[in-house]
Protein backbone atom coordinates (compact mmCIF):
# COMPACT_ATOMS: atom_id res chain seq x y z
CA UNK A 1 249.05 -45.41 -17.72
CA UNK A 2 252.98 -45.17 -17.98
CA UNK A 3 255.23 -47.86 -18.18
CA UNK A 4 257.71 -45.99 -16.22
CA UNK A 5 258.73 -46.33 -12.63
CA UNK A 6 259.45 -43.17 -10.59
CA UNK A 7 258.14 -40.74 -8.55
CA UNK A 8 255.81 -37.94 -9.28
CA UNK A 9 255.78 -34.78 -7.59
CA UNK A 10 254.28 -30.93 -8.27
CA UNK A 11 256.28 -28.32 -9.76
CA UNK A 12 255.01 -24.57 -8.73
CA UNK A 13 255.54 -22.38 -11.20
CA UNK A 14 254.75 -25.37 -13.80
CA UNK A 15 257.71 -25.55 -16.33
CA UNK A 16 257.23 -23.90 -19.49
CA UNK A 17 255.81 -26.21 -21.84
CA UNK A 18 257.15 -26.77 -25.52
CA UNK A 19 254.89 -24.61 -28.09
CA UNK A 20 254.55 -22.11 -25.10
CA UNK A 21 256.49 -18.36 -24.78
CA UNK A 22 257.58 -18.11 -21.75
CA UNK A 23 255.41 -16.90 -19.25
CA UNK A 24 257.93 -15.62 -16.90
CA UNK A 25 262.00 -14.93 -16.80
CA UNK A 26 264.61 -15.51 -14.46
CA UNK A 27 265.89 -12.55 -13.12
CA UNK A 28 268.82 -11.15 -15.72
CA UNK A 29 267.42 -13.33 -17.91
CA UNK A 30 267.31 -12.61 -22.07
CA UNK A 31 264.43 -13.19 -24.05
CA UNK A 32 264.00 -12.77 -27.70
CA UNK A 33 261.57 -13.93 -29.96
CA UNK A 34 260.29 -14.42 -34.12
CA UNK A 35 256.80 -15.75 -35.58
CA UNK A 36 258.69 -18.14 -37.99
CA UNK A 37 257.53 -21.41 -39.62
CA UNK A 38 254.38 -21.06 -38.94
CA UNK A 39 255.13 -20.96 -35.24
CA UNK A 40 256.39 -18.92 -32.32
CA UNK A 41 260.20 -19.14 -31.36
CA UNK A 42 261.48 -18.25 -28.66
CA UNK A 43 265.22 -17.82 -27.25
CA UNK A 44 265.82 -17.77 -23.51
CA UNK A 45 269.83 -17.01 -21.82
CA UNK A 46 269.49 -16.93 -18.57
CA UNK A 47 271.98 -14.59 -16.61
CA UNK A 48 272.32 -12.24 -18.96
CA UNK A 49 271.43 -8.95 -17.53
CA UNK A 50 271.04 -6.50 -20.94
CA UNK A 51 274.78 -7.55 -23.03
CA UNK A 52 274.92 -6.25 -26.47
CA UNK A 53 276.84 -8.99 -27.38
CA UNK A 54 274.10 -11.58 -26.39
CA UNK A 55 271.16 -9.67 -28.07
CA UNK A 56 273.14 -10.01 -31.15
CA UNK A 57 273.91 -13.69 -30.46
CA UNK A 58 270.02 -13.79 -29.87
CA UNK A 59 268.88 -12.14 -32.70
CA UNK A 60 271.50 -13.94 -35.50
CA UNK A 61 269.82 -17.18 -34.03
CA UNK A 62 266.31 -16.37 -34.27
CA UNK A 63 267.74 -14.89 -38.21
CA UNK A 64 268.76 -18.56 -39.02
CA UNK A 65 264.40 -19.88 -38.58
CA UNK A 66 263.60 -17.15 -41.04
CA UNK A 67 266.53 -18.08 -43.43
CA UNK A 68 265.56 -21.28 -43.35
CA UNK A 69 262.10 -21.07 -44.46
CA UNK A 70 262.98 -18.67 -47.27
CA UNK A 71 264.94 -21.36 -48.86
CA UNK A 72 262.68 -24.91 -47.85
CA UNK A 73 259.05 -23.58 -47.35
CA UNK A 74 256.33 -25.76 -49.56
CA UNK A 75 253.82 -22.53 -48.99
CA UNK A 76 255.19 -20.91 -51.54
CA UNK A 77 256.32 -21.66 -55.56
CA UNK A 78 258.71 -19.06 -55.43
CA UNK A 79 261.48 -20.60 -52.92
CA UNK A 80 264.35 -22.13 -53.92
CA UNK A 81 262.57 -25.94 -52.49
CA UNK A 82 259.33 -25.48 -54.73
CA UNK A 83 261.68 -24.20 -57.66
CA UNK A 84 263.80 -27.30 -57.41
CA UNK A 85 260.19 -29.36 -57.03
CA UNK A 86 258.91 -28.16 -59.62
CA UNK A 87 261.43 -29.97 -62.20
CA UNK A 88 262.62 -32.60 -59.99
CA UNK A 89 264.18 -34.72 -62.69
CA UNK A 90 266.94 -31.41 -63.18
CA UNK A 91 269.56 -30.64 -61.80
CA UNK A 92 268.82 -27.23 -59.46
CA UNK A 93 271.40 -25.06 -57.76
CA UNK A 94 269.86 -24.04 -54.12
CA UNK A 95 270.81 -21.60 -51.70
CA UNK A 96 273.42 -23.90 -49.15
CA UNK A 97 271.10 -24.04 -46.07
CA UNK A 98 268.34 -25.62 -48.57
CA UNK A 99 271.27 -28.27 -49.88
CA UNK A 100 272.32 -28.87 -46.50
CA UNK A 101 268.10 -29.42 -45.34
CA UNK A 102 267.78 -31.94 -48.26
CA UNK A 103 270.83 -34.05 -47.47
CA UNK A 104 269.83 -34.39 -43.92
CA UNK A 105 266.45 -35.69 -45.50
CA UNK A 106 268.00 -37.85 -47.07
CA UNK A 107 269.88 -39.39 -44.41
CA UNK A 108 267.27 -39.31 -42.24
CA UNK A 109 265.62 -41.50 -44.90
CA UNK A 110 268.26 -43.96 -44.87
CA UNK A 111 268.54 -44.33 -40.94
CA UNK A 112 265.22 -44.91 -40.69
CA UNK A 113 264.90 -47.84 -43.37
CA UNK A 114 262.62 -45.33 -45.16
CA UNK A 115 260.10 -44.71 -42.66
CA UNK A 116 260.92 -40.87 -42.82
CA UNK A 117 260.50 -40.03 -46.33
CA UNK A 118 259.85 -36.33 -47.42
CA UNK A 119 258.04 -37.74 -50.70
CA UNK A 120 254.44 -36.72 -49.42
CA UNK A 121 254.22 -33.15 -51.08
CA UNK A 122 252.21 -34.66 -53.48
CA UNK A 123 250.19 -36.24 -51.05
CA UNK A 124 249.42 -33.18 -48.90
CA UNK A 125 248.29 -31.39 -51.87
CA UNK A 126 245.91 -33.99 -52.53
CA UNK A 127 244.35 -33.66 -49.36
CA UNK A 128 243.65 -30.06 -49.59
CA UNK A 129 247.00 -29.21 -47.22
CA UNK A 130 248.45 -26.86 -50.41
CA UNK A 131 248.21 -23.66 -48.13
CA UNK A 132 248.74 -22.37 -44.99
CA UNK A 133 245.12 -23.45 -43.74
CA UNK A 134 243.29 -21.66 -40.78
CA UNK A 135 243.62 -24.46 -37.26
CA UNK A 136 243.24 -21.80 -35.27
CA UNK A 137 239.77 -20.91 -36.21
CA UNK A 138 238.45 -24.06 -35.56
CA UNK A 139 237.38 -27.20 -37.64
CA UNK A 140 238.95 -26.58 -41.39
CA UNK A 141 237.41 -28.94 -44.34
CA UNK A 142 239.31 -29.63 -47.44
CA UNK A 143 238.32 -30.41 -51.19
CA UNK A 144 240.99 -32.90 -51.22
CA UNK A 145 240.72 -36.91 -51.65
CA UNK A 146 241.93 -39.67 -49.44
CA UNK A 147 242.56 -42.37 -51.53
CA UNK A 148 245.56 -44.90 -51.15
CA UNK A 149 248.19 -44.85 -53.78
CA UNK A 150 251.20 -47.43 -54.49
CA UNK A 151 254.80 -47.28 -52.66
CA UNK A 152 257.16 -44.66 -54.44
CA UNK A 153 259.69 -46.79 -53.83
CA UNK A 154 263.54 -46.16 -53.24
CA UNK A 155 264.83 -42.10 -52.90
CA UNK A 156 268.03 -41.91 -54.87
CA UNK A 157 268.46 -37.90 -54.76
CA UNK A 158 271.70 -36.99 -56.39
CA UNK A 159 273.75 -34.04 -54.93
CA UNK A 160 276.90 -32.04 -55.72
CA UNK A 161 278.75 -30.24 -52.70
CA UNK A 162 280.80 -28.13 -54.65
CA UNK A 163 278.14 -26.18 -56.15
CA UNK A 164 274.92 -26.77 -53.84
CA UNK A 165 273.33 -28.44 -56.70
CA UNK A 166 270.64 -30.93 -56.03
CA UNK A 167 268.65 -33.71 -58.54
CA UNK A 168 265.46 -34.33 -55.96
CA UNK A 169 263.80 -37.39 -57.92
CA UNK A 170 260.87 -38.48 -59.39
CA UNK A 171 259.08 -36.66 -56.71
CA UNK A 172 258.74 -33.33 -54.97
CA UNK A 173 259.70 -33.29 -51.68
CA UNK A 174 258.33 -31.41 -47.86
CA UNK A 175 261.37 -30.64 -45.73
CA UNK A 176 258.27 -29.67 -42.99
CA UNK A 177 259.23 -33.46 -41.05
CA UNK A 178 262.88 -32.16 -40.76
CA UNK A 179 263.27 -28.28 -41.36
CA UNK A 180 262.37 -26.79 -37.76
CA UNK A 181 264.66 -29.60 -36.00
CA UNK A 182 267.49 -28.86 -38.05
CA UNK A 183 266.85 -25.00 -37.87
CA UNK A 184 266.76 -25.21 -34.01
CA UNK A 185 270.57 -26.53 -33.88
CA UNK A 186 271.59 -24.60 -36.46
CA UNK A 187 270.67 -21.57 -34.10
CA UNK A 188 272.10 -23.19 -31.29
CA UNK A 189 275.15 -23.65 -32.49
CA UNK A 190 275.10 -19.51 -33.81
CA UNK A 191 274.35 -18.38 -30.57
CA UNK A 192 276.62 -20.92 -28.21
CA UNK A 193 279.90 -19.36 -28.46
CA UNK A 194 278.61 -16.06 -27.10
CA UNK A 195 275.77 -17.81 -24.37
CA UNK A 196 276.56 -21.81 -23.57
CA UNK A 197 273.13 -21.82 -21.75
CA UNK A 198 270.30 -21.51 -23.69
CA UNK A 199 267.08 -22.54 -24.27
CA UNK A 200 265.65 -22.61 -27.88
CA UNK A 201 261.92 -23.32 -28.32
CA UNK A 202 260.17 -23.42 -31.70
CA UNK A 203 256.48 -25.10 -31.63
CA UNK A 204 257.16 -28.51 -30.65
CA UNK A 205 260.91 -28.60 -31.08
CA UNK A 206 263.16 -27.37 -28.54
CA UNK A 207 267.33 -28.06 -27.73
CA UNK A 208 268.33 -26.89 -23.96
CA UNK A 209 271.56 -26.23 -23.52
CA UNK A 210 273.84 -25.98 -20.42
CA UNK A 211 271.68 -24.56 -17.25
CA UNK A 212 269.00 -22.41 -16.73
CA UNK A 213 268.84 -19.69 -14.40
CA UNK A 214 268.50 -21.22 -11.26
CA UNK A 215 271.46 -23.81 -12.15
CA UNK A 216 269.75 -26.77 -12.98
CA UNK A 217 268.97 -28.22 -16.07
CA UNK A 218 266.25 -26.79 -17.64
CA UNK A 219 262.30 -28.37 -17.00
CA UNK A 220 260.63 -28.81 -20.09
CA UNK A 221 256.64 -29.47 -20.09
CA UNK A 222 255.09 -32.34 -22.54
CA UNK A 223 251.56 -30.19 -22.95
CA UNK A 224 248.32 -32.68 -22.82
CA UNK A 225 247.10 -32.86 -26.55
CA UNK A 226 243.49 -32.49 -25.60
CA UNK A 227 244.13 -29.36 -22.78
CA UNK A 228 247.44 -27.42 -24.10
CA UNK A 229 247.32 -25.76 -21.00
CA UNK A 230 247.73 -29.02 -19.04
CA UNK A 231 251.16 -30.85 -19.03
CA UNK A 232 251.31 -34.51 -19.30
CA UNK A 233 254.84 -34.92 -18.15
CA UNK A 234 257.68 -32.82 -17.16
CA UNK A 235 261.23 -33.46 -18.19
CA UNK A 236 264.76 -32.26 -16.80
CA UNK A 237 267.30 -31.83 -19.88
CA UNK A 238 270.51 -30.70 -20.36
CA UNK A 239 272.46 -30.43 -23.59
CA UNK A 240 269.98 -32.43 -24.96
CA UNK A 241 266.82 -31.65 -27.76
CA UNK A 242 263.24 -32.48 -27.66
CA UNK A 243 261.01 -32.63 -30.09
CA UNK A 244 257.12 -33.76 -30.17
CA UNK A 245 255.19 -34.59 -32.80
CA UNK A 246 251.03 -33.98 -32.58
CA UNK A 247 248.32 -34.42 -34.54
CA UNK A 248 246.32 -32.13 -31.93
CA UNK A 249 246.41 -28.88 -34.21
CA UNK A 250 247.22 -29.88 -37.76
CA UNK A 251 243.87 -32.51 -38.55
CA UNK A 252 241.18 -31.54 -40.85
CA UNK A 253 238.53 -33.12 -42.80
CA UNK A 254 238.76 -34.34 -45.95
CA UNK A 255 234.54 -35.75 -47.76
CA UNK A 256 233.70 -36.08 -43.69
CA UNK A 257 236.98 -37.66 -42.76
CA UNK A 258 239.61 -36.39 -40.32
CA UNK A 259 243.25 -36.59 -41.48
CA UNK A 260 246.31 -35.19 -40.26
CA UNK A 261 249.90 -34.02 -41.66
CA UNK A 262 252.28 -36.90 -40.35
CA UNK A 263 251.69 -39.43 -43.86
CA UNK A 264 252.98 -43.27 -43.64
CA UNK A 265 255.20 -42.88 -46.86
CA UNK A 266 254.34 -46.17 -48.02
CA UNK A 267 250.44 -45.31 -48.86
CA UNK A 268 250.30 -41.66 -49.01
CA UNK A 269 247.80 -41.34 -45.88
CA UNK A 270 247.90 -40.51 -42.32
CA UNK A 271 249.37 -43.02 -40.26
CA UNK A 272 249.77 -43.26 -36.14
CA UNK A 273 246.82 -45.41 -35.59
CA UNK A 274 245.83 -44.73 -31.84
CA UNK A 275 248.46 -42.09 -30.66
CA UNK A 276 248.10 -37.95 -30.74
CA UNK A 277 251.56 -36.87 -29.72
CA UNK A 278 255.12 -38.21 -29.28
CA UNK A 279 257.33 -36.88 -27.77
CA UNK A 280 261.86 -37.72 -28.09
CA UNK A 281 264.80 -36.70 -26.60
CA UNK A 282 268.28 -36.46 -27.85
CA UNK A 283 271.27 -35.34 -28.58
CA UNK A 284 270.39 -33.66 -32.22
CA UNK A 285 267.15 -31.77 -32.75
CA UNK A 286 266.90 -32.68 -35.93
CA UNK A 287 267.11 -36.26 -35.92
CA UNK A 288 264.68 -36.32 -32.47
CA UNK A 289 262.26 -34.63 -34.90
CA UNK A 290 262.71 -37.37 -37.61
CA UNK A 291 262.55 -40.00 -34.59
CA UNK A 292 258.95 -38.88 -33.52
CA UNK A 293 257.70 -38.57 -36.54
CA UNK A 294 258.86 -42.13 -37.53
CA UNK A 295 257.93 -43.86 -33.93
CA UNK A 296 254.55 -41.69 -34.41
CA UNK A 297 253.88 -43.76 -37.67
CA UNK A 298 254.76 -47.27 -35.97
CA UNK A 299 250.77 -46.75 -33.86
CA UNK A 300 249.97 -47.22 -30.28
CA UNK A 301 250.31 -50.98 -31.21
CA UNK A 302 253.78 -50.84 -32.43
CA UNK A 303 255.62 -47.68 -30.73
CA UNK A 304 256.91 -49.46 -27.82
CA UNK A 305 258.64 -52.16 -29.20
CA UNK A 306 259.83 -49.72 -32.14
CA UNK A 307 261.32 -47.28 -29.00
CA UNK A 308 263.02 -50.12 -27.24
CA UNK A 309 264.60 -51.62 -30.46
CA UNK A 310 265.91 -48.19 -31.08
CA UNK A 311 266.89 -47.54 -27.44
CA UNK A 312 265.22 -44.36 -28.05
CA UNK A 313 263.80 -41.99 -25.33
CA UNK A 314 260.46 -41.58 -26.06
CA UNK A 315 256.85 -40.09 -24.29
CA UNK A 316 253.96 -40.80 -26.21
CA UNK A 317 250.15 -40.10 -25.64
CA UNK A 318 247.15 -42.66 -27.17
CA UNK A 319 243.84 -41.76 -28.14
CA UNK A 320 242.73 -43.50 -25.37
CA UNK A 321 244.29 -40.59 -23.00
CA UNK A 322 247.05 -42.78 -21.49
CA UNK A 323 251.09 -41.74 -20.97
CA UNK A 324 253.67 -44.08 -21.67
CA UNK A 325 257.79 -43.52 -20.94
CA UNK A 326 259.95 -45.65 -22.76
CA UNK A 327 262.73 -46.74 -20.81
CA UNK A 328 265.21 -44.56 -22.02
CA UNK A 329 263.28 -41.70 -21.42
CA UNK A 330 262.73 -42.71 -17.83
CA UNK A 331 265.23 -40.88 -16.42
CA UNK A 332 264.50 -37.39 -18.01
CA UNK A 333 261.16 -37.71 -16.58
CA UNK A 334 260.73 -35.92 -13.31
CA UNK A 335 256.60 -35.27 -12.84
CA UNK A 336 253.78 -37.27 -14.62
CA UNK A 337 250.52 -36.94 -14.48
């Protein structure tokens, strides 16, 4: 069911859909592309023919995914994030893109009233999520525990801009709710000067820029969470991000239960009652990612009220198998299932 009002039509080829490598390429169209945070990325410039100048544009952008999880991956104790986790009550001096990824944290936690709160390291530890574990091979089991804990309460990092330096808190932090989003438009904005339409796609994050190659803005596909290779929803964008948050790979069992990776804060333990994906769209990747996230935590019984309040455009998909537009996203929405 959507609560959206317009009409549906069929797309042939189907757009790509976010998550997805391209499956085929305008003509003179550039394609590069990096295994990177644990997912495929892709960048698309349409137009392009074969420009030296672009391929280097192309590649520097692609560079930024794999600088960024150098510096902010949890996967392993060695990067400058864990290092800085691992005495959080110090003061730690971090590579710049790693300063920059925990101040944007931090504001994300302060627009959202503390919904989005990278506290839960400690909490995906303790349900067995301390690795890079196998989805793809089918149903993973943990020795973790899912027991509630207390609210952390407030996150007062402390930072100094001069010198990069960072004071995390009383506890260690996952830039995974953030890091992609804010990766995608920092690659965006290396590779604009040279190519002002682009497409960057990186697992469930994306940012579409200018046109694509037939001149239009470009048609991004919301994939159905229980067939990938069905689309829920097609959207036109232009100079605008989307991000989607799913629970449809990342969920394992933990003593017989199934859990996933997007944690309510406020109890250490997966929260979205009765949704599996949504999806927003807006102006910054980064913050769309922190948006989904935190409207994915409000449930199927309090998402719509929490997009509406927010004026945010969101998509979102229940357990229950039904599609819902908010109003804002309305208009982006050009084919629904």
């Amino acid at each position: 069911m959507s609560s959206s009002e317009h009409r549906t039509m069929t797309l042939v080829p189907p757009a790509p859909t976010v998550a997805e490598a391209p499956v085929s390429l305008a003509p003179n169209e550039h394609w590069a592309h990096v295994r990177a945070m644990a997912t495929d990325v892709t960048v698309r410039v349409p137009g392009a023919a074969v420009k030296t100048v672009v391929t280097d544009a192309a590649q520097a952008a692609l560079d930024v995914f794999k600088t960024v999880e150098a510096a902010c991956t949890r996967f392993d104790p060695s990067s400058p994030l864990m290092r800085a986790n691992a005495s959080p009550n110090r003061w730690h001096r971090v590579p710049r893109v790693c300063f920059k990824a925990i101040v944007a944290a931090h504001s994300a936690y302060t627009s959202t009233n503390g919904v989005f709160d990278p506290r839960v390291l400690g909490d995906l530890v303790g349900l067995g999520y301390d690795r890079t574990l196998p989805f793809a091979d089918g149903e993973v089991s943990t020795d973790g525990t899912a027991a509630r804990r207390a609210p952390l309460g407030q996150w007062r990092p402390r930072f100094r801009g001069a010198t990069n330096e960072v004071l995390i808190g009383d506890h260690p932090i996952d830039l995974g709710g953030i890091g992609k989003g804010l990766a995608v438009g920092w690659a965006s904005e290396r590779i604009s000067p040279v190519a002002p339409n682009h497409l960057i796609e990186a697992g469930g994050d994306c940012y579409c820029a200018g046109v694509s190659g037939e001149g239009s803005p470009w048609r991004i596909g919301i994939e159905d969470p229980e067939e990938p290779t069905r689309q829920v929803a097609v959207l036109e964008l232009r100079d605008l991000a989307c991000t989607t948050s799913s629970i449809r790979v990342r969920r394992w069992k933990v003593a017989g239960r199934t859990v996933h990776h997007i944690l309510d804060a406020a109890t250490g333990r997966p929260g979205g009652d009765g949704l599996v994906s949504v999806t927003v769209v807006g102006k910054d990747p980064a913050m769309s990612e922190v948006w989904s996230k935190t409207l994915f935590l409000a449930g199927a019984a309090g998402i719509a009220s929490a997009a509406r309040r927010r004026q945010l455009a969101a998509v979102w998909v229940t357990t229950a198998g039904e599609l819902h537009v908010a109003p804002a996203a309305a208009r982006h929405v050009i084919w629904e299932r």
